[in-house]
PDB file of N, CA and C in Angstrom:
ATOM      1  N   UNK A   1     -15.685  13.228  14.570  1.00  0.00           N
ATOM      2  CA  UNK A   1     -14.368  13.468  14.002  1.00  0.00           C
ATOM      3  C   UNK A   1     -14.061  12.365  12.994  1.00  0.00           C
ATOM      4  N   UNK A   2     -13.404  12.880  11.963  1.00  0.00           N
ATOM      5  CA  UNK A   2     -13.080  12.150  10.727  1.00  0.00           C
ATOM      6  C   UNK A   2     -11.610  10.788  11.330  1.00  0.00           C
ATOM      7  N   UNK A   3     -12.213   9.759  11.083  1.00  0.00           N
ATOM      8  CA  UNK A   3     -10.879   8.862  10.687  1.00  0.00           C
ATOM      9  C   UNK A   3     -10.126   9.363  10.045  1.00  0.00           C
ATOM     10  N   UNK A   4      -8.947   8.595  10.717  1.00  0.00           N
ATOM     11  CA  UNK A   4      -7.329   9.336  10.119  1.00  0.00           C
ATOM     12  C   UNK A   4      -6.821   8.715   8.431  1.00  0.00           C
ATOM     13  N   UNK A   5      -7.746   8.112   8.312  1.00  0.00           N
ATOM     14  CA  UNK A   5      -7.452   7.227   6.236  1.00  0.00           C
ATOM     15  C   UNK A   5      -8.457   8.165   5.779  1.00  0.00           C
ATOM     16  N   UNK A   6      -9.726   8.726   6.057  1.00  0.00           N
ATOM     17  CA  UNK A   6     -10.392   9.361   5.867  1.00  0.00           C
ATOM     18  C   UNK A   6     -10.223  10.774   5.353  1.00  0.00           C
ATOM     19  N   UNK A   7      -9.219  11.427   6.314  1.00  0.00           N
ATOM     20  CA  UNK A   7      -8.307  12.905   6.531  1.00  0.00           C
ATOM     21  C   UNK A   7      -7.470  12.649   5.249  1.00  0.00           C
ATOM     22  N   UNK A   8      -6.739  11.267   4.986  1.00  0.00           N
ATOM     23  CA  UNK A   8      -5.751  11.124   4.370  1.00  0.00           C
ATOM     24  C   UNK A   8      -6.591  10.966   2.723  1.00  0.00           C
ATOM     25  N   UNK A   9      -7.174  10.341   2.555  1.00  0.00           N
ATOM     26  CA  UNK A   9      -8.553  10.216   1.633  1.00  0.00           C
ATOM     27  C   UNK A   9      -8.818  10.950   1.191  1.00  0.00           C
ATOM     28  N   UNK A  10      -9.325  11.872   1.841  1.00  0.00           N
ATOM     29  CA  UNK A  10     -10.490  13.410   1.088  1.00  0.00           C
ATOM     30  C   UNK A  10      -9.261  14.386   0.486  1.00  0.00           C
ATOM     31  N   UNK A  11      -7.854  13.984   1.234  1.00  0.00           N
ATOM     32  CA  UNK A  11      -7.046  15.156   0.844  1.00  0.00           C
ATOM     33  C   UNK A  11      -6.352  14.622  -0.370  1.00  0.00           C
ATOM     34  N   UNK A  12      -6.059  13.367  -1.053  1.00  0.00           N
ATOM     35  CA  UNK A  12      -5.036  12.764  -1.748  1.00  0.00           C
ATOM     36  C   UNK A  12      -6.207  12.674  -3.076  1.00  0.00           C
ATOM     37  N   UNK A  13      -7.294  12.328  -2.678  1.00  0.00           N
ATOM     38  CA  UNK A  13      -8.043  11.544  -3.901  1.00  0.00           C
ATOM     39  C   UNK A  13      -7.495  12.695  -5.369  1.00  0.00           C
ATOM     40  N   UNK A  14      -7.893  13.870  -4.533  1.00  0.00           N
ATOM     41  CA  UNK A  14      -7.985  14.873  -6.171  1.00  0.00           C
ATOM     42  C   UNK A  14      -6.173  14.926  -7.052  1.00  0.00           C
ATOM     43  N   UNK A  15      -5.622  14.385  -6.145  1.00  0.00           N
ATOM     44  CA  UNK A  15      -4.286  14.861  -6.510  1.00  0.00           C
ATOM     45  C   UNK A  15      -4.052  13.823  -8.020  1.00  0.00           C
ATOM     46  N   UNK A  16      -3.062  14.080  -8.893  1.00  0.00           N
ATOM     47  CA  UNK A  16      -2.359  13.381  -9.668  1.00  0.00           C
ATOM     48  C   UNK A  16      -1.966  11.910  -9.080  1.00  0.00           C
ATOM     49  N   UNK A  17      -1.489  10.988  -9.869  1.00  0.00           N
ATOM     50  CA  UNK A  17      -0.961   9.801  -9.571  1.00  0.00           C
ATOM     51  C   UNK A  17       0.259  10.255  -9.401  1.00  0.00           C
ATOM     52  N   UNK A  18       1.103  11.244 -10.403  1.00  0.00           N
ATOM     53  CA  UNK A  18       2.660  11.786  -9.870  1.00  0.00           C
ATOM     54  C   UNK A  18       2.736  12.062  -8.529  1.00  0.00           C
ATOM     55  N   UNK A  19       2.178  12.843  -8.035  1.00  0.00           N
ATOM     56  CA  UNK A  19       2.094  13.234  -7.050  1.00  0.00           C
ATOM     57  C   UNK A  19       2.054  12.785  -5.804  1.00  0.00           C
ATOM     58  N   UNK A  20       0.667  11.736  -5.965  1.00  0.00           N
ATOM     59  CA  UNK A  20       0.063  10.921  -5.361  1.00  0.00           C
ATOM     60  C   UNK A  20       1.391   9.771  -4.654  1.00  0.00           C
ATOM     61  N   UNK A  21       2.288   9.393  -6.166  1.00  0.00           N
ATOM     62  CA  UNK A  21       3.520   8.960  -6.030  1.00  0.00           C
ATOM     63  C   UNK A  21       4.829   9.572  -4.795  1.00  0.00           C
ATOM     64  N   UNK A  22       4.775  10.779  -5.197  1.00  0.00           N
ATOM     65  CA  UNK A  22       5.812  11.102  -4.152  1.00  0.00           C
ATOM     66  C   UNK A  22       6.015  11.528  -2.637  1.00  0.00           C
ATOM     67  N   UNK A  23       4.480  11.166  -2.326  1.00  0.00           N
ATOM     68  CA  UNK A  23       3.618  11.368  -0.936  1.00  0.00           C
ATOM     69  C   UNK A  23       4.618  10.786   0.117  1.00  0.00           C
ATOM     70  N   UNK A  24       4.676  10.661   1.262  1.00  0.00           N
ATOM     71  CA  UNK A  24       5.564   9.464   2.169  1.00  0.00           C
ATOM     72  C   UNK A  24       4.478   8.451   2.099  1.00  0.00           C
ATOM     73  N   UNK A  25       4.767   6.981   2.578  1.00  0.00           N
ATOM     74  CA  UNK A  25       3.798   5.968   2.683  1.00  0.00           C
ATOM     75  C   UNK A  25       2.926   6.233   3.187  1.00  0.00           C
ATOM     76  N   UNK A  26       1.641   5.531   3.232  1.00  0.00           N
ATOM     77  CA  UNK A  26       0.401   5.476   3.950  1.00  0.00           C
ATOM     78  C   UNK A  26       0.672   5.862   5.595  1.00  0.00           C
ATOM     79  N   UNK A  27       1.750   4.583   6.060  1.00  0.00           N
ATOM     80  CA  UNK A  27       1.595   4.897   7.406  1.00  0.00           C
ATOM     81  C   UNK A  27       2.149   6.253   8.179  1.00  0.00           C
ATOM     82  N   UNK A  28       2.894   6.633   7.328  1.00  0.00           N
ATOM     83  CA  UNK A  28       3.857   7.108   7.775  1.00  0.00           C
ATOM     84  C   UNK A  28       2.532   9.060   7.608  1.00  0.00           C
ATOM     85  N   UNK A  29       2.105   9.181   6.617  1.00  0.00           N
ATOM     86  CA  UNK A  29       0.865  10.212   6.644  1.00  0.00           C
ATOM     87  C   UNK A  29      -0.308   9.700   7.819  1.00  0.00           C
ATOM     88  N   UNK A  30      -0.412   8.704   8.070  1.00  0.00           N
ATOM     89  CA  UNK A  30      -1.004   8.503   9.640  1.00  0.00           C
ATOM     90  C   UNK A  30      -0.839   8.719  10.759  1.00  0.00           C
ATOM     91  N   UNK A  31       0.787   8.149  10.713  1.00  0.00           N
ATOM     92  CA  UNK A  31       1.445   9.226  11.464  1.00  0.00           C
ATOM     93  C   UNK A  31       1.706  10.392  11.434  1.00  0.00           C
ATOM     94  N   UNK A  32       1.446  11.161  11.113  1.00  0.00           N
ATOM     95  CA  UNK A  32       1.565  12.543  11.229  1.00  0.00           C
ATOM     96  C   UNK A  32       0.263  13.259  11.109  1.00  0.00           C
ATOM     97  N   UNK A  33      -1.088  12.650  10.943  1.00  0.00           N
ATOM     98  CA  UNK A  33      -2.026  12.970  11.116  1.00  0.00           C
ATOM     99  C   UNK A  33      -2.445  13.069  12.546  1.00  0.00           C
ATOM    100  N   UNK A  34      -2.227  11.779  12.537  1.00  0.00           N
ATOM    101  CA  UNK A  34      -1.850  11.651  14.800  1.00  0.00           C
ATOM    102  C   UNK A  34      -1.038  12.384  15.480  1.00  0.00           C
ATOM    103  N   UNK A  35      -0.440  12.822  15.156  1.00  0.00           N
ATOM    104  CA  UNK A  35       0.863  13.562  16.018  1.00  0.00           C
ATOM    105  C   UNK A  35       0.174  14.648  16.205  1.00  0.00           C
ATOM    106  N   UNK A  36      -0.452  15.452  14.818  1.00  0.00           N
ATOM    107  CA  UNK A  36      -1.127  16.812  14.906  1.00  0.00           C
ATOM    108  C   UNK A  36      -2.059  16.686  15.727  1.00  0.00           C
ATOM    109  N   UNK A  37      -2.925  15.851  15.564  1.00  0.00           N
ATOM    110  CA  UNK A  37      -4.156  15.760  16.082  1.00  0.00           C
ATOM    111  C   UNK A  37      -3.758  15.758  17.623  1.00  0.00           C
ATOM    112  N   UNK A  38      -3.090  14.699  18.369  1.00  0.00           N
ATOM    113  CA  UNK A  38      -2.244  14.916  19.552  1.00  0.00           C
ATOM    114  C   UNK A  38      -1.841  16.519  19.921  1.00  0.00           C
ATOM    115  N   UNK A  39      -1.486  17.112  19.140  1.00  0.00           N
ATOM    116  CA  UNK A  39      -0.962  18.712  19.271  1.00  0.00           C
ATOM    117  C   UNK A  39      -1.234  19.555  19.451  1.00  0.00           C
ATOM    118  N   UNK A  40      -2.899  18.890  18.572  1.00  0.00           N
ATOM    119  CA  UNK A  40      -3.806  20.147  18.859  1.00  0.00           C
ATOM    120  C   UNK A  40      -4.887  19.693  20.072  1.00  0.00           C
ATOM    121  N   UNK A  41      -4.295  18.830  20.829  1.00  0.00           N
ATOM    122  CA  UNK A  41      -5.687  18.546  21.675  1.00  0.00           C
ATOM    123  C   UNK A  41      -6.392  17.770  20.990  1.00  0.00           C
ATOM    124  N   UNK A  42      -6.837  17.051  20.177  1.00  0.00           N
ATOM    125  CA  UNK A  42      -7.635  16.370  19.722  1.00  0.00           C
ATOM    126  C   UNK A  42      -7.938  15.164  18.728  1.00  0.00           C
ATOM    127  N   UNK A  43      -7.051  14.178  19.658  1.00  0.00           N
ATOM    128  CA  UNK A  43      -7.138  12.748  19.557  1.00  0.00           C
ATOM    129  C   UNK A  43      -8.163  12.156  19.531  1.00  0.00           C
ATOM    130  N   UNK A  44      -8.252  11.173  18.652  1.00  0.00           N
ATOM    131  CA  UNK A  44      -9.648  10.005  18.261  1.00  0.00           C
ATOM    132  C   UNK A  44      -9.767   9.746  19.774  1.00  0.00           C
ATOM    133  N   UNK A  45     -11.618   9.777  20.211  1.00  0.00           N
ATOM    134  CA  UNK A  45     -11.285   8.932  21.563  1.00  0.00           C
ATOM    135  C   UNK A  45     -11.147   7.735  21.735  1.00  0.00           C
ATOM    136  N   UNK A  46     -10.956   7.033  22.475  1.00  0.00           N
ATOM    137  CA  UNK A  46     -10.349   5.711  22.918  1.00  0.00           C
ATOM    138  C   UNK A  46     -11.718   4.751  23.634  1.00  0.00           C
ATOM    139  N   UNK A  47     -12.354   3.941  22.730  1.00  0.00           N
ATOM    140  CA  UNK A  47     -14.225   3.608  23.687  1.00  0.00           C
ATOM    141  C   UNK A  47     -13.086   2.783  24.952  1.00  0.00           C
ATOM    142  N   UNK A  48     -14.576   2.457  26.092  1.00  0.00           N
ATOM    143  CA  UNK A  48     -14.003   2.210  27.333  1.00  0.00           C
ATOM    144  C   UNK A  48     -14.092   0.790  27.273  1.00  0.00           C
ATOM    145  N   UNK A  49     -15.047   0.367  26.774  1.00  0.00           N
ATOM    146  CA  UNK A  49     -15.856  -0.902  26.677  1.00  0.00           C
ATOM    147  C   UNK A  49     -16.155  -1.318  25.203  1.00  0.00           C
ATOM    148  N   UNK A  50     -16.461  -2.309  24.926  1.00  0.00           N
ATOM    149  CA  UNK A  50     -16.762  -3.093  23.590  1.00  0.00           C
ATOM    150  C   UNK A  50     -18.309  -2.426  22.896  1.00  0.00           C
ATOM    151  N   UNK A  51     -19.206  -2.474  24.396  1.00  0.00           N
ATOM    152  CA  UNK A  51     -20.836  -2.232  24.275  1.00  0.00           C
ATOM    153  C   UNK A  51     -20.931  -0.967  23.893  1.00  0.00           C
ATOM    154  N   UNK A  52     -19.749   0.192  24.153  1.00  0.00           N
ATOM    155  CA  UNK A  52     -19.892   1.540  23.211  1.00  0.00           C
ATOM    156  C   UNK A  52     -18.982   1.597  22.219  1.00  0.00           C
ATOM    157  N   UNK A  53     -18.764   0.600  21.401  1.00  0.00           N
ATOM    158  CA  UNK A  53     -18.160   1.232  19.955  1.00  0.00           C
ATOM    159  C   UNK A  53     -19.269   1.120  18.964  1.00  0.00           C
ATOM    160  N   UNK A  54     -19.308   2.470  18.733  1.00  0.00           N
ATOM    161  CA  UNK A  54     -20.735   2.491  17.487  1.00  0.00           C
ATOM    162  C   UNK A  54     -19.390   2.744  16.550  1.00  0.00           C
ATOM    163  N   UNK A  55     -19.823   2.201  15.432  1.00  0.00           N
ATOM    164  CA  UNK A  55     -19.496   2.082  14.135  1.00  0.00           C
ATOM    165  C   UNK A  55     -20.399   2.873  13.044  1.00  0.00           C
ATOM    166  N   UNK A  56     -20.217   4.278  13.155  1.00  0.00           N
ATOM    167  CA  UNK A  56     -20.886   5.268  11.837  1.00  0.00           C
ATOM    168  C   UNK A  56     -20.756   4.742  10.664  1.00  0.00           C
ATOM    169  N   UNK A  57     -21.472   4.867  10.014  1.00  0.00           N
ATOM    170  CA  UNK A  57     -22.066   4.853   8.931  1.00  0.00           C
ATOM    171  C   UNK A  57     -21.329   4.498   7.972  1.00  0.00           C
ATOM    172  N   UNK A  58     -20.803   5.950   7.705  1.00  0.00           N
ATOM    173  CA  UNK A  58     -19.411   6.808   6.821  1.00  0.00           C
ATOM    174  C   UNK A  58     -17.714   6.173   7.164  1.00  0.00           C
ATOM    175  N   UNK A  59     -17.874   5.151   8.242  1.00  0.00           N
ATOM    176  CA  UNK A  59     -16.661   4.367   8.845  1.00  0.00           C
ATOM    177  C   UNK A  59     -16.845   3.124   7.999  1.00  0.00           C
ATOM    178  N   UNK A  60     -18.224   2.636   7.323  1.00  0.00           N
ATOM    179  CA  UNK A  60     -17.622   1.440   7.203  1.00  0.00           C
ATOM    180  C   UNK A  60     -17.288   1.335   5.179  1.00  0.00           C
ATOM    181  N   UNK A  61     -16.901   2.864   4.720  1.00  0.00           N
ATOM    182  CA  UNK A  61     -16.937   2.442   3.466  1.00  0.00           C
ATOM    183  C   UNK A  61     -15.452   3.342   3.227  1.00  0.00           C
ATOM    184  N   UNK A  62     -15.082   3.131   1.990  1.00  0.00           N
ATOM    185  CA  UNK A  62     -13.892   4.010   1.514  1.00  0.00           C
ATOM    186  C   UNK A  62     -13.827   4.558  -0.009  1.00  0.00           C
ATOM    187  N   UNK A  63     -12.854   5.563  -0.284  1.00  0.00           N
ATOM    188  CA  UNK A  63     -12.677   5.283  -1.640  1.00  0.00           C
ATOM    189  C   UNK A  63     -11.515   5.292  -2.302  1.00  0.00           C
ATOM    190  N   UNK A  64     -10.960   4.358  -3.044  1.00  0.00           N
ATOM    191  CA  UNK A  64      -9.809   3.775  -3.282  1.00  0.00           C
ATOM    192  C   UNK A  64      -9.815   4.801  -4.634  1.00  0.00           C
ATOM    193  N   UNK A  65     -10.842   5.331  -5.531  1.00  0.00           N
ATOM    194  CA  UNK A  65     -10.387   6.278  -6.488  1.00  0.00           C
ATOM    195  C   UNK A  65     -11.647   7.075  -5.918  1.00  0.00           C
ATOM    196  N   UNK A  66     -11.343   8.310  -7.273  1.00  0.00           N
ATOM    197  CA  UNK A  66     -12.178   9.651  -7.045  1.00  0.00           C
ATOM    198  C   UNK A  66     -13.462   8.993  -7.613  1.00  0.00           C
ATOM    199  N   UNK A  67     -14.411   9.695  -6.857  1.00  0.00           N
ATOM    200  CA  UNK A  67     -16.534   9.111  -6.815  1.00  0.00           C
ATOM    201  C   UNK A  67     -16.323   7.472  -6.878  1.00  0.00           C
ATOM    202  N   UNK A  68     -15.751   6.715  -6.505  1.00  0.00           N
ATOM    203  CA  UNK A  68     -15.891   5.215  -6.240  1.00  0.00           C
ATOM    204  C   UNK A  68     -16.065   4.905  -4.306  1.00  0.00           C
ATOM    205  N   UNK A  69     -17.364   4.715  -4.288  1.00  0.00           N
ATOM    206  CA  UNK A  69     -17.346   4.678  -3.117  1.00  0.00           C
ATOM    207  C   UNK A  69     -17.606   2.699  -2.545  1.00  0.00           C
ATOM    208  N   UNK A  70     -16.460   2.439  -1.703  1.00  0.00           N
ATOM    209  CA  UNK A  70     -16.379   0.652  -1.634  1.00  0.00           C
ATOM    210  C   UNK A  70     -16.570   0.463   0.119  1.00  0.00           C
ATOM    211  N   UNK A  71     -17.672  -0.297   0.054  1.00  0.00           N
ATOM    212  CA  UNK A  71     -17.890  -0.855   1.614  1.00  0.00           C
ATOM    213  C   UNK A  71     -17.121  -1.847   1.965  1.00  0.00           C
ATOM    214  N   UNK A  72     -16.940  -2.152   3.125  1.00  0.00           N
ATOM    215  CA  UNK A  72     -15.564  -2.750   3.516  1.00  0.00           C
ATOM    216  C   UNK A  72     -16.320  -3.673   4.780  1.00  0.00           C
ATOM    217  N   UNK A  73     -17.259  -3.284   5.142  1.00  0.00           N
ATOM    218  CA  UNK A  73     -17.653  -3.916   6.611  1.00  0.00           C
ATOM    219  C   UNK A  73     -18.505  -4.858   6.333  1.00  0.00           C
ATOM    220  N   UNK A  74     -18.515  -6.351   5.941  1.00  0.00           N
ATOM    221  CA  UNK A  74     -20.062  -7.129   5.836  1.00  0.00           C
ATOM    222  C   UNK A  74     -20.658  -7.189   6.350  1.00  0.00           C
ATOM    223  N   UNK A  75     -20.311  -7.359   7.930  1.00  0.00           N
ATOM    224  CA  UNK A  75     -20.877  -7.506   8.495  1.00  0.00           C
ATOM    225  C   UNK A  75     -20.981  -7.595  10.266  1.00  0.00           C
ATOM    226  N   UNK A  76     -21.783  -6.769  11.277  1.00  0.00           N
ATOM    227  CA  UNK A  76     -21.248  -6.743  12.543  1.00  0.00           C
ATOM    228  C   UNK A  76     -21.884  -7.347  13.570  1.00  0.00           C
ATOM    229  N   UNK A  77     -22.110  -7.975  14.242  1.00  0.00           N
ATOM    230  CA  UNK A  77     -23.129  -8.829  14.988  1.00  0.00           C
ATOM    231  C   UNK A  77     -23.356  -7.970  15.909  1.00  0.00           C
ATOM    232  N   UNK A  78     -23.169  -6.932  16.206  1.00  0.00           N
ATOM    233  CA  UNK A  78     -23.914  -5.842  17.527  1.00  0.00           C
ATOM    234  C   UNK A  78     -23.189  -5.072  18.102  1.00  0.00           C
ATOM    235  N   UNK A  79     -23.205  -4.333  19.113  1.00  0.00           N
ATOM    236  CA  UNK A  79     -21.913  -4.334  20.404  1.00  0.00           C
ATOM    237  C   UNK A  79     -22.361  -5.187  20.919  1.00  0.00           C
ATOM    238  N   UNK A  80     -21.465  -5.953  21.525  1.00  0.00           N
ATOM    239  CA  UNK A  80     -21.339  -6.383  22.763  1.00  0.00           C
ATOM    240  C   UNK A  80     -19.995  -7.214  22.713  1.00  0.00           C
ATOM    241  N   UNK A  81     -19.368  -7.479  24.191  1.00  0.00           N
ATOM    242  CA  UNK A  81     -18.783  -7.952  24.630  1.00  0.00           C
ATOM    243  C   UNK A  81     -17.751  -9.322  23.627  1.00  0.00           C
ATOM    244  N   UNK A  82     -18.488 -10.016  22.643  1.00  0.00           N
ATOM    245  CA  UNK A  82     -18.381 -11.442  21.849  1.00  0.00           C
ATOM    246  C   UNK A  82     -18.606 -10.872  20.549  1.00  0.00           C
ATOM    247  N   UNK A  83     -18.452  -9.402  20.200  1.00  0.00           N
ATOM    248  CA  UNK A  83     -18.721  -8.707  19.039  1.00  0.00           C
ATOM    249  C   UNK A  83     -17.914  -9.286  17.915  1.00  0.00           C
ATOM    250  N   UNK A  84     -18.402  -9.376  16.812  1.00  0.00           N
ATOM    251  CA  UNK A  84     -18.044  -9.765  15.648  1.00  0.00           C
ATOM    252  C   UNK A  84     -18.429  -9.942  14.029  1.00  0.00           C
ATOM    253  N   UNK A  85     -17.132  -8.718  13.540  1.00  0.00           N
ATOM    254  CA  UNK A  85     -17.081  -7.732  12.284  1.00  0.00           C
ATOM    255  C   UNK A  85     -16.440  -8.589  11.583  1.00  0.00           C
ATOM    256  N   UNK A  86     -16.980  -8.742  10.646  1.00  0.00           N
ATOM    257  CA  UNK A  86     -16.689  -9.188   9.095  1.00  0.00           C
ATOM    258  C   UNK A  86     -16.027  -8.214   7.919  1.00  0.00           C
ATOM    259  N   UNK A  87     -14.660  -8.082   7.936  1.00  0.00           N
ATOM    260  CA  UNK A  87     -14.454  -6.798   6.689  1.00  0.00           C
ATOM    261  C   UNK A  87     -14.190  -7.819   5.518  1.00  0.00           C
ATOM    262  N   UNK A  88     -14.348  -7.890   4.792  1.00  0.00           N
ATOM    263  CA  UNK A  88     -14.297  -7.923   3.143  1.00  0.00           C
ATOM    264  C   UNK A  88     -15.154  -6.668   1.862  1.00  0.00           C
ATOM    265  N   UNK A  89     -14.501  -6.622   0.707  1.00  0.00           N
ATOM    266  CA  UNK A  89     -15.357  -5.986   0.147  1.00  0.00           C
ATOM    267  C   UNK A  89     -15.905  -6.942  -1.245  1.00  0.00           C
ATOM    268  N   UNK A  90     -16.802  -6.263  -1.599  1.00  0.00           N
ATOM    269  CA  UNK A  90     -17.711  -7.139  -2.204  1.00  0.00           C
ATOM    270  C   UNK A  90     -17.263  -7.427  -3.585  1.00  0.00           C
ATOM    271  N   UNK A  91     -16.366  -7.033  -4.047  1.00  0.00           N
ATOM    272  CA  UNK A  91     -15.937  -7.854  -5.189  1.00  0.00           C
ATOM    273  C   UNK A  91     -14.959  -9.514  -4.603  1.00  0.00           C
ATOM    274  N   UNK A  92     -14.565  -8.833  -3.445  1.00  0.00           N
ATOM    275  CA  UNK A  92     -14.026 -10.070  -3.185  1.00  0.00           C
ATOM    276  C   UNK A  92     -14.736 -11.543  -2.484  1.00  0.00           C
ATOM    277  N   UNK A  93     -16.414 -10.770  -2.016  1.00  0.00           N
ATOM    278  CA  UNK A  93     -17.276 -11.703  -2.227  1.00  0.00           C
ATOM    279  C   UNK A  93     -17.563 -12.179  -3.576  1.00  0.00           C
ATOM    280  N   UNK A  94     -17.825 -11.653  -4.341  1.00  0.00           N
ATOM    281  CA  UNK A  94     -17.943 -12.334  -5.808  1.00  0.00           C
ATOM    282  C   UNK A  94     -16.926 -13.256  -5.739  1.00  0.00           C
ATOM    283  N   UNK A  95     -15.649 -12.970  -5.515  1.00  0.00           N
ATOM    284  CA  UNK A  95     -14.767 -14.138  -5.994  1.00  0.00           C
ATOM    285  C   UNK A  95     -15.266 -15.447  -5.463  1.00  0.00           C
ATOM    286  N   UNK A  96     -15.181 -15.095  -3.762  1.00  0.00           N
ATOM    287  CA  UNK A  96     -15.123 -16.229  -3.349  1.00  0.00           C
ATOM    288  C   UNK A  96     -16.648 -17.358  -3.659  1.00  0.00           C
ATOM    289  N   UNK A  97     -17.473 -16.493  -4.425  1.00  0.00           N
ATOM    290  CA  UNK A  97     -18.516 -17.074  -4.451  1.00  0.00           C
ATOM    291  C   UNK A  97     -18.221 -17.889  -5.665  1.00  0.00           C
ATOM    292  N   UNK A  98     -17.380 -18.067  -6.660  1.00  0.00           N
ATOM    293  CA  UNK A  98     -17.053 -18.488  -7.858  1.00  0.00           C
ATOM    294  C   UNK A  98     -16.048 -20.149  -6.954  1.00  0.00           C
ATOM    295  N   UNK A  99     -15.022 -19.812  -6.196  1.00  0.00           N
ATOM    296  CA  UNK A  99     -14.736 -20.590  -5.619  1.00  0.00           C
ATOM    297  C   UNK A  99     -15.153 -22.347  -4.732  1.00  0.00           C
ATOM    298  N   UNK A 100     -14.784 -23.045  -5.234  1.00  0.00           N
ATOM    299  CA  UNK A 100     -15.133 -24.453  -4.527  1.00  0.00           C
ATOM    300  C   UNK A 100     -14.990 -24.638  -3.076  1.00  0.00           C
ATOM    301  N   UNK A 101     -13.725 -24.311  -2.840  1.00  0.00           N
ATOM    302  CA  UNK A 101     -12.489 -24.718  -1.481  1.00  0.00           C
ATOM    303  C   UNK A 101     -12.444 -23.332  -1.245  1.00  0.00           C
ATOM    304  N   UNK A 102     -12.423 -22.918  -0.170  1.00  0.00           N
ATOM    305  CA  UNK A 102     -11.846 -22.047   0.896  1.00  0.00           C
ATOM    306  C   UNK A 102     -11.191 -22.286   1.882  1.00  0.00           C
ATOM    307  N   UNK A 103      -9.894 -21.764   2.154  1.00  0.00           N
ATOM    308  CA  UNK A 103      -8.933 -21.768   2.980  1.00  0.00           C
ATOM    309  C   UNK A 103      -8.969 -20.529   3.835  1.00  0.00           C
ATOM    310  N   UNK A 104      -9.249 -20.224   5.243  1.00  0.00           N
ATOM    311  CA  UNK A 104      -9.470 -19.507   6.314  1.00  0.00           C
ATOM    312  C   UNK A 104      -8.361 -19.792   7.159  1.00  0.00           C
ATOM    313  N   UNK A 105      -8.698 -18.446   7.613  1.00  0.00           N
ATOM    314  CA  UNK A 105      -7.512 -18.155   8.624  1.00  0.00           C
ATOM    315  C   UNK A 105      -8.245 -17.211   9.528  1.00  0.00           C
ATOM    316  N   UNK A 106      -8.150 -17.206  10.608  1.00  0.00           N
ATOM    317  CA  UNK A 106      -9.068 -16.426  11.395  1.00  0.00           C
ATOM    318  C   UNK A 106      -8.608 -15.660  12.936  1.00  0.00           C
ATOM    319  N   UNK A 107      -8.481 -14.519  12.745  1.00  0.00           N
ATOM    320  CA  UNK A 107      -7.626 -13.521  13.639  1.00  0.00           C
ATOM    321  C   UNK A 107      -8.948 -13.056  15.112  1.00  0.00           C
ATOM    322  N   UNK A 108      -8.457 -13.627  16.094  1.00  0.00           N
ATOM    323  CA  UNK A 108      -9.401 -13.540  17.270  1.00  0.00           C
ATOM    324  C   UNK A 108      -8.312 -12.366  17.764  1.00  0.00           C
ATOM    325  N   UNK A 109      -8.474 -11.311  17.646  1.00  0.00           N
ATOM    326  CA  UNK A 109      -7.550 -10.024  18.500  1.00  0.00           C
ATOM    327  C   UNK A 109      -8.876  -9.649  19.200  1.00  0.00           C
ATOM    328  N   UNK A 110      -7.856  -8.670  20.417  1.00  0.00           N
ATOM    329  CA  UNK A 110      -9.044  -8.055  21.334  1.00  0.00           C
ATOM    330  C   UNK A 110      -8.185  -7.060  21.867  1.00  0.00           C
ATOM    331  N   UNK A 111      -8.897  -5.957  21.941  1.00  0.00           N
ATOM    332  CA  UNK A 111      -8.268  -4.468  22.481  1.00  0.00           C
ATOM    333  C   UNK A 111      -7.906  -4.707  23.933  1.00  0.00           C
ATOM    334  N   UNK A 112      -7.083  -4.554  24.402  1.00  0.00           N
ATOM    335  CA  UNK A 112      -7.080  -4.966  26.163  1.00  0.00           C
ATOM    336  C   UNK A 112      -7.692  -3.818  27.075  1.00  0.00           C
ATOM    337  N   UNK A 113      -7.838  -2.774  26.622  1.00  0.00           N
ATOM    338  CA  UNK A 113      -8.495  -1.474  26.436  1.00  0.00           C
ATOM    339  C   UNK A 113      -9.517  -1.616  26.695  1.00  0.00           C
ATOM    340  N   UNK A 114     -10.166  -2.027  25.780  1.00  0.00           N
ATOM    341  CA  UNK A 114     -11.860  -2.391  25.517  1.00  0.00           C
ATOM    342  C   UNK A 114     -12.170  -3.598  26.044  1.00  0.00           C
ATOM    343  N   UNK A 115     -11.393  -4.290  26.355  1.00  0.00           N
ATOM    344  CA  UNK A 115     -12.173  -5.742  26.967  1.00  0.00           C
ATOM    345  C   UNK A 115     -12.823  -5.667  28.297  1.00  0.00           C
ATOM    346  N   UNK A 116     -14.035  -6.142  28.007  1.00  0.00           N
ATOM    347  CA  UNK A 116     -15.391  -6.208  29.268  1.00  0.00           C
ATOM    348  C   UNK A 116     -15.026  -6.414  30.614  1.00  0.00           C
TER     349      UNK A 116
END
């Protein structure tokens, strides 16, 4: 089953920028992608554990315009338990590669869901 930016994605890309304009916000078309999906029976499933989230293929890229396709995931150290995904996309590696100093900030979240 398709991610819900994905659903929102394949359906918006062809449209006008007018258009595109008078859409409701991002989240708010997420929400209501979920609600349906809820409606009809068929919610994203929920993994149980860390060691089964596979990450497809087609999950780790997007496209921000029409035929521009941008990877987003650098990088994932495996499943398991101490798992750890890198999202940036690669122009914004270029930047930082031009860069001297880097300033980090670093978000340790964990699904309480999924935790081992």
């Amino acid at each position: 089953m398709e991610m819900t930016a994905q659903v929102i994605n394949q359906c918006t890309t062809s449209l006008s920028q007018a258009v595109q304009g008078a859409l409701s916000s991002l989240g708010a078309l997420k929400q209501m992608v979920r609600r349906r999906r809820n409606k009809l029976g068929t919610p994203l499933r929920v993994p149980n554990i860390l060691d089964t989230v596979i990450i497809p293929e087609e999950f780790t890229t997007y496209a921000p315009h029409c035929d521009e396709l941008v990877s987003f995931l650098l990088a994932d150290s495996c499943p398991s338990p101490q798992r750890i995904l890198i999202f940036v996309s690669q122009r914004k590696v270029a930047i930082l590669r031009e860069l001297r100093t880097w300033y980090v900030m670093a978000h340790f979240n964990q699904c309480h869901r999924c935790s081992a």
